[in-house]
PDB file of N, CA and C in Angstrom:
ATOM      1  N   UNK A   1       7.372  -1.318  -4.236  1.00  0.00           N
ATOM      2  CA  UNK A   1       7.117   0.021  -3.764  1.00  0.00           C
ATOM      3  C   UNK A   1       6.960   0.968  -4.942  1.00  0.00           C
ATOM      4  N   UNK A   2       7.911   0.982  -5.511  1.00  0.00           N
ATOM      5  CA  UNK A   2       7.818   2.284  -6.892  1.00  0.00           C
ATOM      6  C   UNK A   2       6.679   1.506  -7.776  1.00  0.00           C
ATOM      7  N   UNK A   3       6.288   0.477  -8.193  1.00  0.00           N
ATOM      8  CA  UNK A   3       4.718  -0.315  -8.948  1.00  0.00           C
ATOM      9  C   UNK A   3       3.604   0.277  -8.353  1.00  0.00           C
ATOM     10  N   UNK A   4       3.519  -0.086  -7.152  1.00  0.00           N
ATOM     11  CA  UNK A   4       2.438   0.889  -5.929  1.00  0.00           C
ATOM     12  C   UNK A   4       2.677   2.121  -6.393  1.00  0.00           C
ATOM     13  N   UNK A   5       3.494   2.768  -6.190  1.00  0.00           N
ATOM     14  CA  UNK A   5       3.625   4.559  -6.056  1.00  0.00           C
ATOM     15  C   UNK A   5       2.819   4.841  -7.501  1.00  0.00           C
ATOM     16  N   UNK A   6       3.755   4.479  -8.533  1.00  0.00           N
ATOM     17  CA  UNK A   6       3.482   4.882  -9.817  1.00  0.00           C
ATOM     18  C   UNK A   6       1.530   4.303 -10.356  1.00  0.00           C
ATOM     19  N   UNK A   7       1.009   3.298  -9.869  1.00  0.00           N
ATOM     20  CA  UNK A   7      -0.479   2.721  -9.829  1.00  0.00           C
ATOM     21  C   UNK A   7      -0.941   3.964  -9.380  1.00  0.00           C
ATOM     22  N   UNK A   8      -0.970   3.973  -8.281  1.00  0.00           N
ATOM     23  CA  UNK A   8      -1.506   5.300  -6.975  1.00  0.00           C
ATOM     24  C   UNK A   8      -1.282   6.417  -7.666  1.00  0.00           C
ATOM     25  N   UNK A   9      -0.360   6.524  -8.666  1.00  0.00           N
ATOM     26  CA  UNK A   9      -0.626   8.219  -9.130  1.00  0.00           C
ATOM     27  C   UNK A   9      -0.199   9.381  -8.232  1.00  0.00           C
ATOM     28  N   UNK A  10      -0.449  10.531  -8.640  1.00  0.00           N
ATOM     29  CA  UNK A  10      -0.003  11.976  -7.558  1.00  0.00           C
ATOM     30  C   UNK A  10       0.176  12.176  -6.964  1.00  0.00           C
ATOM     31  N   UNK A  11      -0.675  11.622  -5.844  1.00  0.00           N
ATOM     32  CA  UNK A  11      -1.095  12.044  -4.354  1.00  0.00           C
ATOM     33  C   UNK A  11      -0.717  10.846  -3.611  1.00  0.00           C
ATOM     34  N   UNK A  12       0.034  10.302  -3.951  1.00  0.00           N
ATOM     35  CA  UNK A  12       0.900   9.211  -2.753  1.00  0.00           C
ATOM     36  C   UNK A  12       2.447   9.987  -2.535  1.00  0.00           C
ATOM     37  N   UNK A  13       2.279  10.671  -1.181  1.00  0.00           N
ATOM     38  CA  UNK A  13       3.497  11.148  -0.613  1.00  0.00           C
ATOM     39  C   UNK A  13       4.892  10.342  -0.500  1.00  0.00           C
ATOM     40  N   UNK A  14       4.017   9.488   0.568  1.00  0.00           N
ATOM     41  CA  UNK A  14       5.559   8.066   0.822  1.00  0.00           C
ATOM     42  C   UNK A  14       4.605   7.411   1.519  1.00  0.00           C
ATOM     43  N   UNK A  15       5.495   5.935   1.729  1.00  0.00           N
ATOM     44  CA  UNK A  15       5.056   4.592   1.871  1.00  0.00           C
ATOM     45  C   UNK A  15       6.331   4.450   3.157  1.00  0.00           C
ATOM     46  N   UNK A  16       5.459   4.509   4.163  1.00  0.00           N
ATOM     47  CA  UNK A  16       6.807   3.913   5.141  1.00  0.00           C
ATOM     48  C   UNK A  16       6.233   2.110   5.453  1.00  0.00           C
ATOM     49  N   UNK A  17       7.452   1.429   5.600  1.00  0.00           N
ATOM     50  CA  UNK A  17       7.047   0.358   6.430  1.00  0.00           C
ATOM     51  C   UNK A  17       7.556   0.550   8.149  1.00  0.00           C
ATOM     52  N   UNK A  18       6.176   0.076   8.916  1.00  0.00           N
ATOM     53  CA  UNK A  18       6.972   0.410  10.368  1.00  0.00           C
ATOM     54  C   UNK A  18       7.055  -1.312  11.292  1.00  0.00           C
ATOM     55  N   UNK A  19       6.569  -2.139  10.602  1.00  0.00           N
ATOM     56  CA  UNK A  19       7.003  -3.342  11.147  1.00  0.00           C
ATOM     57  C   UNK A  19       6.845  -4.661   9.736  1.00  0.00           C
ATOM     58  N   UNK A  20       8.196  -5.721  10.631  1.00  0.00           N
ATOM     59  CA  UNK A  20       8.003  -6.558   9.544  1.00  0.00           C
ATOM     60  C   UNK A  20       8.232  -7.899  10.547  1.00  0.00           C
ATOM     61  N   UNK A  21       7.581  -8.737  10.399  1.00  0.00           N
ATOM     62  CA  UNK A  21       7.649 -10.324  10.843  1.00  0.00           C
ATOM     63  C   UNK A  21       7.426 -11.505  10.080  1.00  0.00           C
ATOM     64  N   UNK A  22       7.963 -12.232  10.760  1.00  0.00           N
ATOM     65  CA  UNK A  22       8.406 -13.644  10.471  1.00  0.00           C
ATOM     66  C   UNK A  22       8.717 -14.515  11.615  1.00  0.00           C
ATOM     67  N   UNK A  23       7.655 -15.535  11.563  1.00  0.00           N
ATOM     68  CA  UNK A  23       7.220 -16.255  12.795  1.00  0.00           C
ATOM     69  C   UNK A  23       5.965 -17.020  12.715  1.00  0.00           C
ATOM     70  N   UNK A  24       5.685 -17.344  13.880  1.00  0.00           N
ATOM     71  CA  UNK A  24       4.446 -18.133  14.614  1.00  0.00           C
ATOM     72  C   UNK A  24       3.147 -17.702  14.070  1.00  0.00           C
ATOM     73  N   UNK A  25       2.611 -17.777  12.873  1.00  0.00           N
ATOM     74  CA  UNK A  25       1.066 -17.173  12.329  1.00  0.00           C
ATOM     75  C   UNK A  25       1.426 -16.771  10.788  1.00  0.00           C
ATOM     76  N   UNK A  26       3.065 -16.932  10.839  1.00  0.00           N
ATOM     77  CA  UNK A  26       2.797 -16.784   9.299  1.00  0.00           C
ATOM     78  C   UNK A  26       3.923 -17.471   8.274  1.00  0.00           C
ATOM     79  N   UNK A  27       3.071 -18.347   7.410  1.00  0.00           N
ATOM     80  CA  UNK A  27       3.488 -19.451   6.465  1.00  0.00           C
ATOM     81  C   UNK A  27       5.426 -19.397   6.700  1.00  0.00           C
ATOM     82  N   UNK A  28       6.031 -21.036   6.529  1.00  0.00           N
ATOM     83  CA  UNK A  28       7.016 -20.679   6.597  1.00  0.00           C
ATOM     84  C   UNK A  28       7.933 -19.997   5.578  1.00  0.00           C
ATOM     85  N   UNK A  29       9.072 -18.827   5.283  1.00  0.00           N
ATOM     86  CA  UNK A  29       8.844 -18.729   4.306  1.00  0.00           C
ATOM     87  C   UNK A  29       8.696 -17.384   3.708  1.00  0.00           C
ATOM     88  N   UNK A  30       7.767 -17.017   4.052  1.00  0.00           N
ATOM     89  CA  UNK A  30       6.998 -15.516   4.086  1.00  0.00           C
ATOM     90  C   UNK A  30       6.944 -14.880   4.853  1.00  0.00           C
ATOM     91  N   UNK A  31       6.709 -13.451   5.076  1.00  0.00           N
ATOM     92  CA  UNK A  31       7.356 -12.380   5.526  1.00  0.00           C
ATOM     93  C   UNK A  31       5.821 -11.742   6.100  1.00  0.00           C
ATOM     94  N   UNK A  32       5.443 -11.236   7.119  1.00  0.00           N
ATOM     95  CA  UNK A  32       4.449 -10.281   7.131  1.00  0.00           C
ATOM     96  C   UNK A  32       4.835  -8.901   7.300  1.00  0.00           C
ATOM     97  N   UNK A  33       4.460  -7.721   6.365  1.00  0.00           N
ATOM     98  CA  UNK A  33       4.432  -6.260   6.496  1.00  0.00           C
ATOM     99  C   UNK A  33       3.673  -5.059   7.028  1.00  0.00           C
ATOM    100  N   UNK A  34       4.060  -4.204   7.174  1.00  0.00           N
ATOM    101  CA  UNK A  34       2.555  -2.970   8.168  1.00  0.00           C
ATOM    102  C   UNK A  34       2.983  -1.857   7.363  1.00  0.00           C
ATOM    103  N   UNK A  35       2.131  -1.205   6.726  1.00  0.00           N
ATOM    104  CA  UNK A  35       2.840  -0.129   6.727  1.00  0.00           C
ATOM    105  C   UNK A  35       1.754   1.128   6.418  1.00  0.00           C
ATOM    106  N   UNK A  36       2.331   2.449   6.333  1.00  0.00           N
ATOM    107  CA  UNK A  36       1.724   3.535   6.360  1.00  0.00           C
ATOM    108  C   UNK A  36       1.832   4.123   5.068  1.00  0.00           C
ATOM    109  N   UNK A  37       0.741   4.824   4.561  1.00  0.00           N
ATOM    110  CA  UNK A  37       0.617   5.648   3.276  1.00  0.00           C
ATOM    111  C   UNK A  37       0.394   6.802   3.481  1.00  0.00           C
ATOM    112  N   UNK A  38       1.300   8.296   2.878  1.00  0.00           N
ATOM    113  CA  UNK A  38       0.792   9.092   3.282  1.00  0.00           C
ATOM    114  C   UNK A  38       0.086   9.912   1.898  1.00  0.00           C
ATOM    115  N   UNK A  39      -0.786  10.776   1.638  1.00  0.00           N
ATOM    116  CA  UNK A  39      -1.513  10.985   0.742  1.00  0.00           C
ATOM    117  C   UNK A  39      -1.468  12.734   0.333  1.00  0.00           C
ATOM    118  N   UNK A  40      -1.096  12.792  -0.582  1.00  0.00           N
ATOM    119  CA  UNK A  40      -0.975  14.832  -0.502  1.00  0.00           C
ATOM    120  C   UNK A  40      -1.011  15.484  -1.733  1.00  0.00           C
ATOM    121  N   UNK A  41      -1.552  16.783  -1.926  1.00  0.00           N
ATOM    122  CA  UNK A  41      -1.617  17.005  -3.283  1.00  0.00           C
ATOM    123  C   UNK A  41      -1.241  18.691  -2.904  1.00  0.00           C
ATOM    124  N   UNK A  42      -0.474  19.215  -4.064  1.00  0.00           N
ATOM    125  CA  UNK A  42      -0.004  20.249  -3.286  1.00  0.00           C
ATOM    126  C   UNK A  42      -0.856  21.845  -4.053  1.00  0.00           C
ATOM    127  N   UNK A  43      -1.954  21.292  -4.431  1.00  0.00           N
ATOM    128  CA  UNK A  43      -2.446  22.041  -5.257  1.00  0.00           C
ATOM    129  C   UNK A  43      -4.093  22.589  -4.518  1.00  0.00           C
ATOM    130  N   UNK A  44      -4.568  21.103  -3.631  1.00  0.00           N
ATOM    131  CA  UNK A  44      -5.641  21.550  -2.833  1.00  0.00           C
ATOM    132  C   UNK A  44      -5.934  20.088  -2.286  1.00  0.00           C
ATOM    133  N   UNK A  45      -6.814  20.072  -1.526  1.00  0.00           N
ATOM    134  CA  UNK A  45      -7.331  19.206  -0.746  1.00  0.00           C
ATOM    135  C   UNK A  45      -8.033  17.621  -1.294  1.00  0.00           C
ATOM    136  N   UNK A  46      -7.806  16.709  -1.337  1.00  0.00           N
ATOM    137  CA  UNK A  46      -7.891  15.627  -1.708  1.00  0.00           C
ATOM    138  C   UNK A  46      -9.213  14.971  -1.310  1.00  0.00           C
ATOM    139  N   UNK A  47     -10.356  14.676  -2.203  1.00  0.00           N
ATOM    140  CA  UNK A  47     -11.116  14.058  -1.242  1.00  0.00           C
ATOM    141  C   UNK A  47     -11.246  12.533  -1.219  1.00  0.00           C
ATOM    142  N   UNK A  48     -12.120  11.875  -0.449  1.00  0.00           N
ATOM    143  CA  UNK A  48     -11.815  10.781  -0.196  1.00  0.00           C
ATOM    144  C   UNK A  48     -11.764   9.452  -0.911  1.00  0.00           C
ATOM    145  N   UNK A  49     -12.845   9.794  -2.392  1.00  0.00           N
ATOM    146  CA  UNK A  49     -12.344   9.574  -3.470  1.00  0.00           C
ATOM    147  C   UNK A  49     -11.573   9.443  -3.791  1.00  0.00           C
ATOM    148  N   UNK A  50     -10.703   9.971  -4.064  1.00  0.00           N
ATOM    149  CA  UNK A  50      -9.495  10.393  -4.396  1.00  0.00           C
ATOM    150  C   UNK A  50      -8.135   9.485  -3.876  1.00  0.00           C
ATOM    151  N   UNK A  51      -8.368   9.420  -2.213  1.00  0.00           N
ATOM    152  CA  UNK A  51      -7.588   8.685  -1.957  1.00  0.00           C
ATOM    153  C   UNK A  51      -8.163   7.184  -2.214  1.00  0.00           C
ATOM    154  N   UNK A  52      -9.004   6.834  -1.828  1.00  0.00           N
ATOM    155  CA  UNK A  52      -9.993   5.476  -1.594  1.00  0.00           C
ATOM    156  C   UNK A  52      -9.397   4.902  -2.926  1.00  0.00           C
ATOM    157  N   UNK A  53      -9.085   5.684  -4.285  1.00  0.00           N
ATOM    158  CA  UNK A  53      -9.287   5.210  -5.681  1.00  0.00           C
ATOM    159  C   UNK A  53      -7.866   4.899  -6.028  1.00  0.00           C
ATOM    160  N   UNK A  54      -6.881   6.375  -5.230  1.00  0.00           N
ATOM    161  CA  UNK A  54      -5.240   5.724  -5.505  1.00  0.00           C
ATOM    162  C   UNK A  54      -4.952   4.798  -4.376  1.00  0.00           C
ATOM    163  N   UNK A  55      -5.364   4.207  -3.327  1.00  0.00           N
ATOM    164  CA  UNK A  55      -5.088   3.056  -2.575  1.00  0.00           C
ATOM    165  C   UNK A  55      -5.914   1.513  -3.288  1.00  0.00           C
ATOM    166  N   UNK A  56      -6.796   1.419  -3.852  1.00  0.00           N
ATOM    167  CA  UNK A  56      -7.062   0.733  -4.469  1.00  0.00           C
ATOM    168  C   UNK A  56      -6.494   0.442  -6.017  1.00  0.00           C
ATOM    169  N   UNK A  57      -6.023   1.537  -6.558  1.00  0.00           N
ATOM    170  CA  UNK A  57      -4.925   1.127  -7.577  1.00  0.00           C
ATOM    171  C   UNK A  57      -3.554   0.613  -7.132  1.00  0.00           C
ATOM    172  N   UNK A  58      -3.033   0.797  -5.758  1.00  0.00           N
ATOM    173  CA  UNK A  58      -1.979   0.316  -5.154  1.00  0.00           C
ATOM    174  C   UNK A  58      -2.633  -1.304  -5.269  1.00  0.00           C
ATOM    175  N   UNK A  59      -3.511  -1.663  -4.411  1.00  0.00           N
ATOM    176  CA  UNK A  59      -3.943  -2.610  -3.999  1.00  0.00           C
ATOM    177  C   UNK A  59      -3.721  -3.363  -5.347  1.00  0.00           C
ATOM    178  N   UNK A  60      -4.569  -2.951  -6.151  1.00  0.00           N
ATOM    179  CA  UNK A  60      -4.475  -4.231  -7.640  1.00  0.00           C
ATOM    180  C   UNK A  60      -2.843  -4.189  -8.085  1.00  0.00           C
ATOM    181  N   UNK A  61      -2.316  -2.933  -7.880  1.00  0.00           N
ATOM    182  CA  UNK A  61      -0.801  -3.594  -8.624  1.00  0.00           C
ATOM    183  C   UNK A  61       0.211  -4.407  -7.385  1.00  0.00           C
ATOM    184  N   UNK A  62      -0.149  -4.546  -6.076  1.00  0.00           N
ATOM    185  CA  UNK A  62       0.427  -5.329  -5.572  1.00  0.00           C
ATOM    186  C   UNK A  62       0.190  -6.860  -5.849  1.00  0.00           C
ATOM    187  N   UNK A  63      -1.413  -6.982  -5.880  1.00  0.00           N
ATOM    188  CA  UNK A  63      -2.177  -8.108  -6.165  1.00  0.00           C
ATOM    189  C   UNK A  63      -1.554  -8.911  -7.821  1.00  0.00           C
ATOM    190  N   UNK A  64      -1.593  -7.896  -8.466  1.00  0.00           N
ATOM    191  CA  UNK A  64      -1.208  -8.393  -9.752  1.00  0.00           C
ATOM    192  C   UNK A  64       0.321  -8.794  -9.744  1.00  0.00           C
ATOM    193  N   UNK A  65       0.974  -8.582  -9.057  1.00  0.00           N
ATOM    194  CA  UNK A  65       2.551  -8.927  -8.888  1.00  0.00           C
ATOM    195  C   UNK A  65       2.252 -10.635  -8.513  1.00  0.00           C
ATOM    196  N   UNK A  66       1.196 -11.347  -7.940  1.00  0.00           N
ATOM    197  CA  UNK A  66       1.037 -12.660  -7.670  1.00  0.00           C
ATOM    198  C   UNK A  66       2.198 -13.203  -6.828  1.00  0.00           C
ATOM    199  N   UNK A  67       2.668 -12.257  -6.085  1.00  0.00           N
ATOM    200  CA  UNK A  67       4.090 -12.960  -4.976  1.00  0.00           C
ATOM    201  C   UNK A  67       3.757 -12.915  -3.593  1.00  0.00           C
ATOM    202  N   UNK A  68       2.192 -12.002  -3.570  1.00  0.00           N
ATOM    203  CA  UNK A  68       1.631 -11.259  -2.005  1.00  0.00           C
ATOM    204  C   UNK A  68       0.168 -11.554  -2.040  1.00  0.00           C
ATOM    205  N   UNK A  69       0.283 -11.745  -0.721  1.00  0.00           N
ATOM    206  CA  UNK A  69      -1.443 -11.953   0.018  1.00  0.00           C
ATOM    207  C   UNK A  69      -1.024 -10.483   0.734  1.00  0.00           C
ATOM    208  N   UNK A  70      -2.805  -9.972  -0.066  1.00  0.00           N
ATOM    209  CA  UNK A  70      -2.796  -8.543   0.556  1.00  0.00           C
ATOM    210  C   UNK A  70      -3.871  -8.358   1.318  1.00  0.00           C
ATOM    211  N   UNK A  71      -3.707  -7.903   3.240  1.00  0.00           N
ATOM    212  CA  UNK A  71      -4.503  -8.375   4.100  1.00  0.00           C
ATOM    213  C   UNK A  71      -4.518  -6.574   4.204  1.00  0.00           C
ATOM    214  N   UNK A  72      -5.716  -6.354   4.469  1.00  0.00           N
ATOM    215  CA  UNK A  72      -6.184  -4.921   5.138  1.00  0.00           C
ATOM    216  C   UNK A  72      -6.867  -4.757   6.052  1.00  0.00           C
ATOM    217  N   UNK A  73      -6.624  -3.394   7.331  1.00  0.00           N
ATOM    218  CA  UNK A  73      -7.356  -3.268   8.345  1.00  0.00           C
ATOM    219  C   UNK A  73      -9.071  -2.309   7.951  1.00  0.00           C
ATOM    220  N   UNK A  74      -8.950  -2.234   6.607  1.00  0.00           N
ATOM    221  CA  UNK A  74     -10.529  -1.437   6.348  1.00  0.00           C
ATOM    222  C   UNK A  74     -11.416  -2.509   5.903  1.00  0.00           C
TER     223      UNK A  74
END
């Protein structure tokens, strides 16, 4: 979480997780996660750039940790 935050830079508010499983669809072993990002800058309006570029710096420093398969709904 704080590797993500600090990648992502400024405008990552908080990181909630709102579900976690372990079961029937996923390896034994391993854990599946969901979670929400919220995005904010308190100076002006963020555009989508902006976010698109600090969620994709999340993305590579989770990736680069090599402990996670990182599955996305975009």
């Amino acid at each position: 979480h704080a590797s993500a935050t600090v990648q992502a830079g400024f405008c990552v508010e908080s990181i909630h997780v709102f579900d976690r499983y372990q079961g029937a669809g996923v390896p034994e072993g391993h854990r599946s996660f969901a979670f929400t990002l919220a995005y904010r800058s308190h100076e002006r309006t963020l555009t989508d750039a902006e976010v698109g570029s600090a969620f994709e710096a999340m993305l590579a420093a989770i990736r680069a940790e090599k402990r996670f398969e990182v599955r996305t709904s975009a």
